[in-house]
PDB file of N, CA and C in Angstrom:
ATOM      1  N   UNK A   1       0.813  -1.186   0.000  1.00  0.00           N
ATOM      2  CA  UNK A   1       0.000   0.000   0.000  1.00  0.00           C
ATOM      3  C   UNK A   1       0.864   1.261   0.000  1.00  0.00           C
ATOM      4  N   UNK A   2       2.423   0.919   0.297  1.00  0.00           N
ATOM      5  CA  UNK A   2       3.211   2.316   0.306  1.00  0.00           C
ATOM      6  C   UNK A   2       2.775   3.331  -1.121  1.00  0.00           C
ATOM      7  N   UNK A   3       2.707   2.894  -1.988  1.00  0.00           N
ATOM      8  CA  UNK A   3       3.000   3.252  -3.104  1.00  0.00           C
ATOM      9  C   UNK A   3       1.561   4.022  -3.386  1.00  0.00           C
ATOM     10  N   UNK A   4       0.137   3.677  -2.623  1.00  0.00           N
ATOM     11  CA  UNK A   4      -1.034   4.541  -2.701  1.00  0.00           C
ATOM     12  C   UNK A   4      -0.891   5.580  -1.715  1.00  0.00           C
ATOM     13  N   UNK A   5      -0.335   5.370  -0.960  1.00  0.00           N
ATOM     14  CA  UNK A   5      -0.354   6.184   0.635  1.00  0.00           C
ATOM     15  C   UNK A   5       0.648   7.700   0.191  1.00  0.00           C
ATOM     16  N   UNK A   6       2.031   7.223   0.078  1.00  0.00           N
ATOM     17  CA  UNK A   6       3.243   7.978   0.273  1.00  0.00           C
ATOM     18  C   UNK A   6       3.246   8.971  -1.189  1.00  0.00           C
ATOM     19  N   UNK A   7       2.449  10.392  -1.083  1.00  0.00           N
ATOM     20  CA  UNK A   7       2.548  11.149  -2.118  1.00  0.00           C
ATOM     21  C   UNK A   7       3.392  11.558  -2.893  1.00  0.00           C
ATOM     22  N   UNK A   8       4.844  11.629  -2.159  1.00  0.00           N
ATOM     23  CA  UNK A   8       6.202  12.198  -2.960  1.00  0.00           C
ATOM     24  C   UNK A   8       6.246  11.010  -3.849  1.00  0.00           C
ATOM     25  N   UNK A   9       7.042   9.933  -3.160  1.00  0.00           N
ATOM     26  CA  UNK A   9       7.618   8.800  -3.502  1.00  0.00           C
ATOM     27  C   UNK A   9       6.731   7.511  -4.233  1.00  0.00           C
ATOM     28  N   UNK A  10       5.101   7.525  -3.651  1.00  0.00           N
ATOM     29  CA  UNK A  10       4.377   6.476  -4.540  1.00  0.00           C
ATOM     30  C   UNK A  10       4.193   6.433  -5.684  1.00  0.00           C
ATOM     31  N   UNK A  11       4.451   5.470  -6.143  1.00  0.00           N
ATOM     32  CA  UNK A  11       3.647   5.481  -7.952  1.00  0.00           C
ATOM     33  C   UNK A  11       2.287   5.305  -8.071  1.00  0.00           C
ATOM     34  N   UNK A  12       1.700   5.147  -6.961  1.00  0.00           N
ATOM     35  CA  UNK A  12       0.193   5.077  -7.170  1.00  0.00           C
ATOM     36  C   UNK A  12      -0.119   6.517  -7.450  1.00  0.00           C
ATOM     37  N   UNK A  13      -0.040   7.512  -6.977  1.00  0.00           N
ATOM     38  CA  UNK A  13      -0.132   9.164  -7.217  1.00  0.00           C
ATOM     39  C   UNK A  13       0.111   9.766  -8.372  1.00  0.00           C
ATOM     40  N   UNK A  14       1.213   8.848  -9.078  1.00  0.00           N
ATOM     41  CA  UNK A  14       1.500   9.516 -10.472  1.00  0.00           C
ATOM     42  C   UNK A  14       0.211   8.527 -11.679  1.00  0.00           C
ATOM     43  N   UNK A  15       0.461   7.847 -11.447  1.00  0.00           N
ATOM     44  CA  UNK A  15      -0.572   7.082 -12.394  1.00  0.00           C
ATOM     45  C   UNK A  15      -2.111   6.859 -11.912  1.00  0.00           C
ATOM     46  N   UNK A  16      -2.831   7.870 -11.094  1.00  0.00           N
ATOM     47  CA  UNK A  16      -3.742   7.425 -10.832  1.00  0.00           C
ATOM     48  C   UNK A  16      -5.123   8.318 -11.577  1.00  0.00           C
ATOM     49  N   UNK A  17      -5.826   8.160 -11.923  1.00  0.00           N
ATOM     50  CA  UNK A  17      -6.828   8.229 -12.644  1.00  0.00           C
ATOM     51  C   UNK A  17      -8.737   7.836 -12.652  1.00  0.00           C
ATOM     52  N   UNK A  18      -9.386   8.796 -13.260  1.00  0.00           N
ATOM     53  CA  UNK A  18     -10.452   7.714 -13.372  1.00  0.00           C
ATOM     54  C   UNK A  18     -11.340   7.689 -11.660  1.00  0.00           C
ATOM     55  N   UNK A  19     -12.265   7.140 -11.514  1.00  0.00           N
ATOM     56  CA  UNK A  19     -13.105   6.788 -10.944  1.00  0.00           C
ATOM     57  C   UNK A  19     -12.195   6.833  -9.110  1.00  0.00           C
ATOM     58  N   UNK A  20     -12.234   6.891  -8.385  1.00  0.00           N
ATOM     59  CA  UNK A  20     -11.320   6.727  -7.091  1.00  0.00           C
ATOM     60  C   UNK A  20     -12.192   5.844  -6.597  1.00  0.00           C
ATOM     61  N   UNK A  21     -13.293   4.872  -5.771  1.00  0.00           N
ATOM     62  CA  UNK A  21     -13.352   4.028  -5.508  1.00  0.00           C
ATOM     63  C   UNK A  21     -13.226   2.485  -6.515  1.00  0.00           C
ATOM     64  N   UNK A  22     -13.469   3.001  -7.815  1.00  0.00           N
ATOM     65  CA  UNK A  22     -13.731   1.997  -8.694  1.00  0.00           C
ATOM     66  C   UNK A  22     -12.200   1.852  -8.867  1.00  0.00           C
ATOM     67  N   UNK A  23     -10.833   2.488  -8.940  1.00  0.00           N
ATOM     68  CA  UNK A  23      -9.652   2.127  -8.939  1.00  0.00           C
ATOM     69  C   UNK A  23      -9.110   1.622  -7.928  1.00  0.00           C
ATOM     70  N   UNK A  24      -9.858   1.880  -6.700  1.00  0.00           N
ATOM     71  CA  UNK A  24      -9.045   1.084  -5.102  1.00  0.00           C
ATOM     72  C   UNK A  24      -9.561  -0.349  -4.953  1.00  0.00           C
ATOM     73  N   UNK A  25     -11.234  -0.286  -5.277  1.00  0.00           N
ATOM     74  CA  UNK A  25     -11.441  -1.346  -5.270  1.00  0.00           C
ATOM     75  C   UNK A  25     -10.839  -2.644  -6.574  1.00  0.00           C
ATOM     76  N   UNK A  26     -10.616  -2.237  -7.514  1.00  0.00           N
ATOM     77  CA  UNK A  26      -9.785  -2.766  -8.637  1.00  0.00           C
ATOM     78  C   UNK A  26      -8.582  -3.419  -7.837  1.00  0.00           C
ATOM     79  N   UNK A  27      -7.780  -2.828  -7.336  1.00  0.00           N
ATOM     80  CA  UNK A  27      -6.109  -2.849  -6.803  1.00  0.00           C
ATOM     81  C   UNK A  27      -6.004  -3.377  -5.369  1.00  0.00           C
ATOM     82  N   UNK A  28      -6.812  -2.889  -4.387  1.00  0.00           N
ATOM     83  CA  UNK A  28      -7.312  -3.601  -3.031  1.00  0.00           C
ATOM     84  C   UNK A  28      -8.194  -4.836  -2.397  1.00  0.00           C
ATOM     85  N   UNK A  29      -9.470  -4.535  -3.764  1.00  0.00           N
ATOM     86  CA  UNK A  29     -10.481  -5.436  -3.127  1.00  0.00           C
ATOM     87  C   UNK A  29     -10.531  -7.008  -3.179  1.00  0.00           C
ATOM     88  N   UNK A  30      -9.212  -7.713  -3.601  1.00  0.00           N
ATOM     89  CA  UNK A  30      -8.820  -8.984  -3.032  1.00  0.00           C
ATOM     90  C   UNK A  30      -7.927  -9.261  -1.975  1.00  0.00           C
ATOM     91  N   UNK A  31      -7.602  -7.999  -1.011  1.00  0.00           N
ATOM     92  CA  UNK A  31      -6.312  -8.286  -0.379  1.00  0.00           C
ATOM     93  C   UNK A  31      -6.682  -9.570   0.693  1.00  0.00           C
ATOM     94  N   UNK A  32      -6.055 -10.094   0.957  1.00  0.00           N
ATOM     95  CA  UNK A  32      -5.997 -11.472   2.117  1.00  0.00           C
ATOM     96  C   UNK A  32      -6.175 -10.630   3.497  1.00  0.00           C
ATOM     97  N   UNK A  33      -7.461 -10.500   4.258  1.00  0.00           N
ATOM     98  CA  UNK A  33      -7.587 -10.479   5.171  1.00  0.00           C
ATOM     99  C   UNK A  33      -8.267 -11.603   5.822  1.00  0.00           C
ATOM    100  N   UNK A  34      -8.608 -11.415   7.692  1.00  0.00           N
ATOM    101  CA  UNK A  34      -9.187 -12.247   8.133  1.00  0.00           C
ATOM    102  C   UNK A  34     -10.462 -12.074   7.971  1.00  0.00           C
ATOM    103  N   UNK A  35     -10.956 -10.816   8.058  1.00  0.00           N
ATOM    104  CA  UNK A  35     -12.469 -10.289   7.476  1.00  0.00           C
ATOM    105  C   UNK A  35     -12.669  -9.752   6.331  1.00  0.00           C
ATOM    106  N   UNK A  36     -13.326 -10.530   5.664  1.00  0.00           N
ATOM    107  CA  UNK A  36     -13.461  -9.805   3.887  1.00  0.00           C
ATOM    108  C   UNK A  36     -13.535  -8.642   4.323  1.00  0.00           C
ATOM    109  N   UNK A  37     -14.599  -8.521   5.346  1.00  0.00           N
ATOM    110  CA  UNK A  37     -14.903  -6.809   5.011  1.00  0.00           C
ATOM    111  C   UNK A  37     -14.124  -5.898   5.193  1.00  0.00           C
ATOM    112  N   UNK A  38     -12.898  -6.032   5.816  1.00  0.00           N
ATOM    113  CA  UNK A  38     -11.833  -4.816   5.373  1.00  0.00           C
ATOM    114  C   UNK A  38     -11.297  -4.679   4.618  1.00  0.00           C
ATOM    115  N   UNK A  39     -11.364  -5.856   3.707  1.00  0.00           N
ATOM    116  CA  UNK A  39     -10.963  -5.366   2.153  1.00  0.00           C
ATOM    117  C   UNK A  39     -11.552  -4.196   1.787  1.00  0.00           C
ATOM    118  N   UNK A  40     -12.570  -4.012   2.033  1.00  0.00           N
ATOM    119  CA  UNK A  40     -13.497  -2.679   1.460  1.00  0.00           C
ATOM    120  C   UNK A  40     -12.963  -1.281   2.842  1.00  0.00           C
ATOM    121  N   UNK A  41     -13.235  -1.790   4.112  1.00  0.00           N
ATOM    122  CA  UNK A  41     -12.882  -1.225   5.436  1.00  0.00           C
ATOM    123  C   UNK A  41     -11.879  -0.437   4.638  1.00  0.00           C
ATOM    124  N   UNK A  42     -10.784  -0.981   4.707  1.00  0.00           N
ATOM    125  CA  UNK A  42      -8.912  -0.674   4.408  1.00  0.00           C
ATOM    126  C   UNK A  42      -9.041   0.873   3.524  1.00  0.00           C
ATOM    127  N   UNK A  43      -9.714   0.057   2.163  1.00  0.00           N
ATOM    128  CA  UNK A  43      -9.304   1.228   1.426  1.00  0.00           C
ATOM    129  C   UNK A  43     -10.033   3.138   1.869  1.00  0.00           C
ATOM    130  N   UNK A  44     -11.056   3.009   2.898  1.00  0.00           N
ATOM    131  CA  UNK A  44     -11.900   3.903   2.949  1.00  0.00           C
ATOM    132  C   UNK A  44     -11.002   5.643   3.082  1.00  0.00           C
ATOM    133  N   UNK A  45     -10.390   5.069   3.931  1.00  0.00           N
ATOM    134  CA  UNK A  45      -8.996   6.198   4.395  1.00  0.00           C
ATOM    135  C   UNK A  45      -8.212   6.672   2.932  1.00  0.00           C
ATOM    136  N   UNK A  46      -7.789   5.942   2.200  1.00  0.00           N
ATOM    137  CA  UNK A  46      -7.516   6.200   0.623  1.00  0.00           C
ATOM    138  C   UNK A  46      -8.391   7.175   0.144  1.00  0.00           C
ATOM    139  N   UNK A  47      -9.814   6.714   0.107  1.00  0.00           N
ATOM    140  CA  UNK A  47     -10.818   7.157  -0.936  1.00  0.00           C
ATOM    141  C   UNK A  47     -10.542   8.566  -0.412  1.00  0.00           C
ATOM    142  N   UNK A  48     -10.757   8.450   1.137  1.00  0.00           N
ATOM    143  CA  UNK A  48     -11.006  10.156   1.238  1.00  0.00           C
ATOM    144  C   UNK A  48     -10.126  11.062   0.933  1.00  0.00           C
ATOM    145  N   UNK A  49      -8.621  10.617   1.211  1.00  0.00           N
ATOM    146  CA  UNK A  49      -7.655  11.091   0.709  1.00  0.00           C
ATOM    147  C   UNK A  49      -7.592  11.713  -0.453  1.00  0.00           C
ATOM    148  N   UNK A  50      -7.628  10.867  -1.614  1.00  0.00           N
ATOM    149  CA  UNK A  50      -7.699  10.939  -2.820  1.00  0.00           C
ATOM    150  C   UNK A  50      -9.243  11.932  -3.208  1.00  0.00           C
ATOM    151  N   UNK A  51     -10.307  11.914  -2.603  1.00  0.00           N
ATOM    152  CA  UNK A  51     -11.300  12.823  -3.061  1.00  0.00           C
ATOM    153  C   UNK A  51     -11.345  13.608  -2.397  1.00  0.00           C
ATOM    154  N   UNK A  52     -10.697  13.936  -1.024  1.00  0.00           N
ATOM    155  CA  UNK A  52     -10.745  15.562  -0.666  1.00  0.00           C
ATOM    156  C   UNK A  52     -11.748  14.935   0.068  1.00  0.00           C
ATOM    157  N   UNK A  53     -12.470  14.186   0.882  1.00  0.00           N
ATOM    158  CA  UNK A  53     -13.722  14.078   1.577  1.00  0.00           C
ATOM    159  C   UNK A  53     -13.195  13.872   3.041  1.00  0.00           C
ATOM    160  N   UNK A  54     -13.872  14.713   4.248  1.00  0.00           N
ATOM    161  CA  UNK A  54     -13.485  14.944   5.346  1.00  0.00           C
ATOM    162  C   UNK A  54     -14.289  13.776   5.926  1.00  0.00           C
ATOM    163  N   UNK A  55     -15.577  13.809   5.880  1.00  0.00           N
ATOM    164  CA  UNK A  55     -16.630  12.942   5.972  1.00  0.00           C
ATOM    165  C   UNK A  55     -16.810  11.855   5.203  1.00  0.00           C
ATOM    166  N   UNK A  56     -16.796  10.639   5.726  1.00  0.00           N
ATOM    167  CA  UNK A  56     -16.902   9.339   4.905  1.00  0.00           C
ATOM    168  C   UNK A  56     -19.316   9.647   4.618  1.00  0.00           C
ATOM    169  N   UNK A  57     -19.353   9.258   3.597  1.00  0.00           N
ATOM    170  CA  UNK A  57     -20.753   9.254   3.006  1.00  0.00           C
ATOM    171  C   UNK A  57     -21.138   8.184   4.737  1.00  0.00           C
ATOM    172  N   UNK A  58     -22.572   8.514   5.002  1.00  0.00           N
ATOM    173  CA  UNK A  58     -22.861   7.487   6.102  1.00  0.00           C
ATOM    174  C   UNK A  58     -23.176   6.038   5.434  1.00  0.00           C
ATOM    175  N   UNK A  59     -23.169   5.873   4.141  1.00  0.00           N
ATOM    176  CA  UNK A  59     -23.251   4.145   3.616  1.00  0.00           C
ATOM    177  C   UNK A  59     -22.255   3.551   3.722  1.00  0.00           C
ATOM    178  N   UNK A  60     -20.847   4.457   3.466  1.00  0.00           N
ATOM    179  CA  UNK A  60     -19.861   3.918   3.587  1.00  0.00           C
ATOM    180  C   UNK A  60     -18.846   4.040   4.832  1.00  0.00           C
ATOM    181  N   UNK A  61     -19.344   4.184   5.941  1.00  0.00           N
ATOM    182  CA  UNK A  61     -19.077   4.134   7.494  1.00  0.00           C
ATOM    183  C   UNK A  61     -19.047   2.864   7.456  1.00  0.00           C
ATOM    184  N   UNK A  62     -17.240   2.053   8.320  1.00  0.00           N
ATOM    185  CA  UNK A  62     -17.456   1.008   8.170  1.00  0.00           C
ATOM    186  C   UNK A  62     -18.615   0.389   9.430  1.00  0.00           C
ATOM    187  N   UNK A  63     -19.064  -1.052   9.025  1.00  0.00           N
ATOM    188  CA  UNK A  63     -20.323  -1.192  10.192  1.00  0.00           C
ATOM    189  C   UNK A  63     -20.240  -2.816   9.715  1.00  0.00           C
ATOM    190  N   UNK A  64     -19.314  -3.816  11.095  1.00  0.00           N
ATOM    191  CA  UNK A  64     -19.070  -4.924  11.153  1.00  0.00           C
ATOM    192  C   UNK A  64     -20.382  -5.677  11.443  1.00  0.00           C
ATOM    193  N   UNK A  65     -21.507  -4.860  12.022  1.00  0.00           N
ATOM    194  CA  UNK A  65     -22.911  -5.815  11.714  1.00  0.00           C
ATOM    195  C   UNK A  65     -23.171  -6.015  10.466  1.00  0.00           C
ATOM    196  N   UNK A  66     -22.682  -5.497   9.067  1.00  0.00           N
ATOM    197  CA  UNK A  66     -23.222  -5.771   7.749  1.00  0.00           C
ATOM    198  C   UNK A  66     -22.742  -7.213   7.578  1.00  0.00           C
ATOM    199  N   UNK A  67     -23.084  -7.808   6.529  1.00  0.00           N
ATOM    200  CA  UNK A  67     -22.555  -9.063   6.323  1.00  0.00           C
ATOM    201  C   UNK A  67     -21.186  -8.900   5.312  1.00  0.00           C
ATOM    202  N   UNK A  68     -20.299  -9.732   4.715  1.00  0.00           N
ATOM    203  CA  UNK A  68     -19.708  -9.446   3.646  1.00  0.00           C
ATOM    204  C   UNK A  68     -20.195  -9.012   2.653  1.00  0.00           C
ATOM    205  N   UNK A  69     -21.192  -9.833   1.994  1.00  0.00           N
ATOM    206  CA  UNK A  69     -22.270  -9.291   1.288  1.00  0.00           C
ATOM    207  C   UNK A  69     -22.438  -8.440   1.255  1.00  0.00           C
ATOM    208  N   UNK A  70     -23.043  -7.795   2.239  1.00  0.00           N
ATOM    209  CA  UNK A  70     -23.807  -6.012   2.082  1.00  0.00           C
ATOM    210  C   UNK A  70     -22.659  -5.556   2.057  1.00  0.00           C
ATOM    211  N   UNK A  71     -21.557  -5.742   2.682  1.00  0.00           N
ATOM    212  CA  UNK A  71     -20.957  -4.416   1.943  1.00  0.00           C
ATOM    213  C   UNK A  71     -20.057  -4.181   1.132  1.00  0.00           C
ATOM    214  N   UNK A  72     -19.830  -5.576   0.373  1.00  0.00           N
ATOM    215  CA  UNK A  72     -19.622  -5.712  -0.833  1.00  0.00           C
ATOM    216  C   UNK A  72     -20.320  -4.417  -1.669  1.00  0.00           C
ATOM    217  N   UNK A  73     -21.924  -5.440  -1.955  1.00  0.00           N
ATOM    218  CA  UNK A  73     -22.849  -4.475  -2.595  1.00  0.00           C
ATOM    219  C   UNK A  73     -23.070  -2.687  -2.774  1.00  0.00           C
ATOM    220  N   UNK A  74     -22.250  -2.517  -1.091  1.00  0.00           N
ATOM    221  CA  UNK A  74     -22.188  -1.106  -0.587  1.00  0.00           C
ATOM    222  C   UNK A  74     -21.264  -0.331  -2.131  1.00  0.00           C
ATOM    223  N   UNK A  75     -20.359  -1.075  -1.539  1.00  0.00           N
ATOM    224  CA  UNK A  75     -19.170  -0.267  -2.054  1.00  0.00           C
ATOM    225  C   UNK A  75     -18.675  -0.501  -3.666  1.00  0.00           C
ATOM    226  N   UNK A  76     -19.690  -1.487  -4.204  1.00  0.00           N
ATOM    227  CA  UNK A  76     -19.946  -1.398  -6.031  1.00  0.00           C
ATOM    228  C   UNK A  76     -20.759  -0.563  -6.194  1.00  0.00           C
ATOM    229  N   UNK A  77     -22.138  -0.539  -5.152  1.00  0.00           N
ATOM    230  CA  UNK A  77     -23.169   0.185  -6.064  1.00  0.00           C
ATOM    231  C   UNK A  77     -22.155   1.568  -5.892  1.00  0.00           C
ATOM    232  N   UNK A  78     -21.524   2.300  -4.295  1.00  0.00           N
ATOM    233  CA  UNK A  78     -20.935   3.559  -4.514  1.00  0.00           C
ATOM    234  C   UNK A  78     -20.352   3.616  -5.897  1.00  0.00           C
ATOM    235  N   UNK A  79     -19.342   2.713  -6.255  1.00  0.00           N
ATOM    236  CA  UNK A  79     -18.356   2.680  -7.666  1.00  0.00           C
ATOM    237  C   UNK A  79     -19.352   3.119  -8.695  1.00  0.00           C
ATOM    238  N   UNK A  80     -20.138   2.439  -8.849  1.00  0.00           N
ATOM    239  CA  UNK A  80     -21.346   2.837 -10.048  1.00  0.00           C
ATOM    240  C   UNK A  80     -21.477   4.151 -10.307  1.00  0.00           C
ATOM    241  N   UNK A  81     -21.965   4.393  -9.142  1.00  0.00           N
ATOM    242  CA  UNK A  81     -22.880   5.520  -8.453  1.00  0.00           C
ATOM    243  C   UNK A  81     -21.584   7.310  -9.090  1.00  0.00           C
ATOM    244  N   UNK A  82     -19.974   6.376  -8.495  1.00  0.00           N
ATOM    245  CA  UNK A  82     -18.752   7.937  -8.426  1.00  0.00           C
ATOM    246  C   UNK A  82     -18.608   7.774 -10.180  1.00  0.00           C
ATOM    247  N   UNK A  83     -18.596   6.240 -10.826  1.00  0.00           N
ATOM    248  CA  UNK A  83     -17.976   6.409 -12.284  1.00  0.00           C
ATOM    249  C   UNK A  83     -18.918   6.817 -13.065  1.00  0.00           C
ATOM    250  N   UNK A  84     -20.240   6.754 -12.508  1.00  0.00           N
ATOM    251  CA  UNK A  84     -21.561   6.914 -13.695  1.00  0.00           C
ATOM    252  C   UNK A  84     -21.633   6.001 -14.931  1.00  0.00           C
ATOM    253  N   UNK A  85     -21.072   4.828 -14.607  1.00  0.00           N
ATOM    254  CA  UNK A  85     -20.764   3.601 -15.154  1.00  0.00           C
ATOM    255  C   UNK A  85     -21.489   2.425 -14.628  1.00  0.00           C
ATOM    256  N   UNK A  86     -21.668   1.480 -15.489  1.00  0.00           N
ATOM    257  CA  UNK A  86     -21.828  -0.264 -14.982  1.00  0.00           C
ATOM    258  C   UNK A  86     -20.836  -1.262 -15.060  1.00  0.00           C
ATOM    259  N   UNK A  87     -20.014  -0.903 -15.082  1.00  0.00           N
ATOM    260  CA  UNK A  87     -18.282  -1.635 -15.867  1.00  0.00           C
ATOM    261  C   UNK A  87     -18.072  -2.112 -14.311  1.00  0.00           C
ATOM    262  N   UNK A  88     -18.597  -1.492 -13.116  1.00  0.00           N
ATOM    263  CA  UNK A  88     -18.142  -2.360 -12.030  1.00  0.00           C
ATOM    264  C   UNK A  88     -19.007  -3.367 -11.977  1.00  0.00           C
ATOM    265  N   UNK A  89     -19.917  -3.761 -12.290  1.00  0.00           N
ATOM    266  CA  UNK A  89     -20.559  -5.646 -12.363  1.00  0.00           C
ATOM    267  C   UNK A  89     -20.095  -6.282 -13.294  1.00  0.00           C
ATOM    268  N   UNK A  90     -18.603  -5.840 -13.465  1.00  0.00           N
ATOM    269  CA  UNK A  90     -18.085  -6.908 -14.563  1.00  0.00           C
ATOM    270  C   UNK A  90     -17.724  -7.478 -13.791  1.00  0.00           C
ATOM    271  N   UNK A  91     -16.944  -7.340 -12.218  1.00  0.00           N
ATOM    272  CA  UNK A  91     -16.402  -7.446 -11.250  1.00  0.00           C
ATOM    273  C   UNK A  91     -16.708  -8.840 -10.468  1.00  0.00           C
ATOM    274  N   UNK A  92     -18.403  -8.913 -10.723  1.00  0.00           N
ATOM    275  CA  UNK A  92     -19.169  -9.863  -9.906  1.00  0.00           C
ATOM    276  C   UNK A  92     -18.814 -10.933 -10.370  1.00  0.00           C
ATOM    277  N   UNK A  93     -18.331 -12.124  -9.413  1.00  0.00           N
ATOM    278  CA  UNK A  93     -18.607 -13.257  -9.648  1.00  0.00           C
ATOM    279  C   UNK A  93     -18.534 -14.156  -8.815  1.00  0.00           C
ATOM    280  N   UNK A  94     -18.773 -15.143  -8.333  1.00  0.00           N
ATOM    281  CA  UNK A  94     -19.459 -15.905  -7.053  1.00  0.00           C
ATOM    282  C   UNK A  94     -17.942 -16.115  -6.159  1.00  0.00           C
ATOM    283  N   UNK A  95     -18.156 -15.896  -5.232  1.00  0.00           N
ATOM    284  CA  UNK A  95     -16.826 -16.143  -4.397  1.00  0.00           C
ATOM    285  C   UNK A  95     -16.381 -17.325  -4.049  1.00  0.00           C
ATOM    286  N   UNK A  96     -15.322 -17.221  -3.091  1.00  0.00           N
ATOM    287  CA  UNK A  96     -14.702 -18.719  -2.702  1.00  0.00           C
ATOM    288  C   UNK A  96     -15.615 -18.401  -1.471  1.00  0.00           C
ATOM    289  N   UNK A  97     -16.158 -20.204  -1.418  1.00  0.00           N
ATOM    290  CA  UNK A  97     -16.639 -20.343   0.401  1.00  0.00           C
ATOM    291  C   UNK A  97     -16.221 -19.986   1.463  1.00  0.00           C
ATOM    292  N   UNK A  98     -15.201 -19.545   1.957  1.00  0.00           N
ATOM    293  CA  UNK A  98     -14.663 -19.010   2.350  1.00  0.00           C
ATOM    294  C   UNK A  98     -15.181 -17.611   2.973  1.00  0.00           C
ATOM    295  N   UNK A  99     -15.272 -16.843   1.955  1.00  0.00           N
ATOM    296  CA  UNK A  99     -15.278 -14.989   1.544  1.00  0.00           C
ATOM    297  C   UNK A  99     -16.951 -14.877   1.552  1.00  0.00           C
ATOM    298  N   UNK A 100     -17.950 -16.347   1.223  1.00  0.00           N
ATOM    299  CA  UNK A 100     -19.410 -15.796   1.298  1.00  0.00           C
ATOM    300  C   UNK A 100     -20.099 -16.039   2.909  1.00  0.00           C
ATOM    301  N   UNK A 101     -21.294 -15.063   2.883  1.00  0.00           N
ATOM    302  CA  UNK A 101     -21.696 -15.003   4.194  1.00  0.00           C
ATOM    303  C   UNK A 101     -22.492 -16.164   4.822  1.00  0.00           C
ATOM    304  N   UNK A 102     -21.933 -16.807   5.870  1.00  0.00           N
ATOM    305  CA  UNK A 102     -22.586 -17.881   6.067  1.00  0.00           C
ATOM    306  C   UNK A 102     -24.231 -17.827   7.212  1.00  0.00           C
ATOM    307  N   UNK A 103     -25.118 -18.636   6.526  1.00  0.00           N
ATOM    308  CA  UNK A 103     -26.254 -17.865   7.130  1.00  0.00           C
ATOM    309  C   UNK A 103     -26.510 -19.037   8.508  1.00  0.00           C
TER     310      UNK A 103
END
């Protein structure tokens, strides 16, 4: 993550472009955690960074009662929602057992 974080020195800063959640989630949203949901959690601190937002939107407050699921869903439909695009449900596709919410 140095390389999204560290403004002088990252190369994420020089090449970055385009949509800002729909590019973190691209580059982040498989990282190996113990809770899927900080895959999405992690990057939130980025997003704001990168968009100037002091205030996280209240959908995207992280909230460990959601399931993986929901906030999966959260944080594509946001992508949709910042690119004015559908190119993020190319994204979808059934997970490892593991990563889905067990009911």
């Amino acid at each position: 993550m140095f390389d999204s974080i560290d403004m002088i020195y990252g190369r994420f800063h020089i090449k970055f472009g385009g949509p800002v959640m729909v590019n973190l989630l691209r580059r982040f949203g498989r990282l190996r955690t113990f809770d899927r949901r900080d895959c999405v959690f992690a990057i939130l601190g980025l997003w704001q960074m990168f968009t100037g937002t002091k205030v996280l939107p209240h959908t995207l407050v992280p909230d460990y009662n959601l399931g993986v699921n929901e906030v999966y869903r959260i944080s594509v439909q946001h992508a949709i929602e910042e690119s004015d695009s559908l190119s993020p449900l190319e994204w979808i596709n059934e997970p490892p057992r593991e990563a889905q919410d067990v009911s």
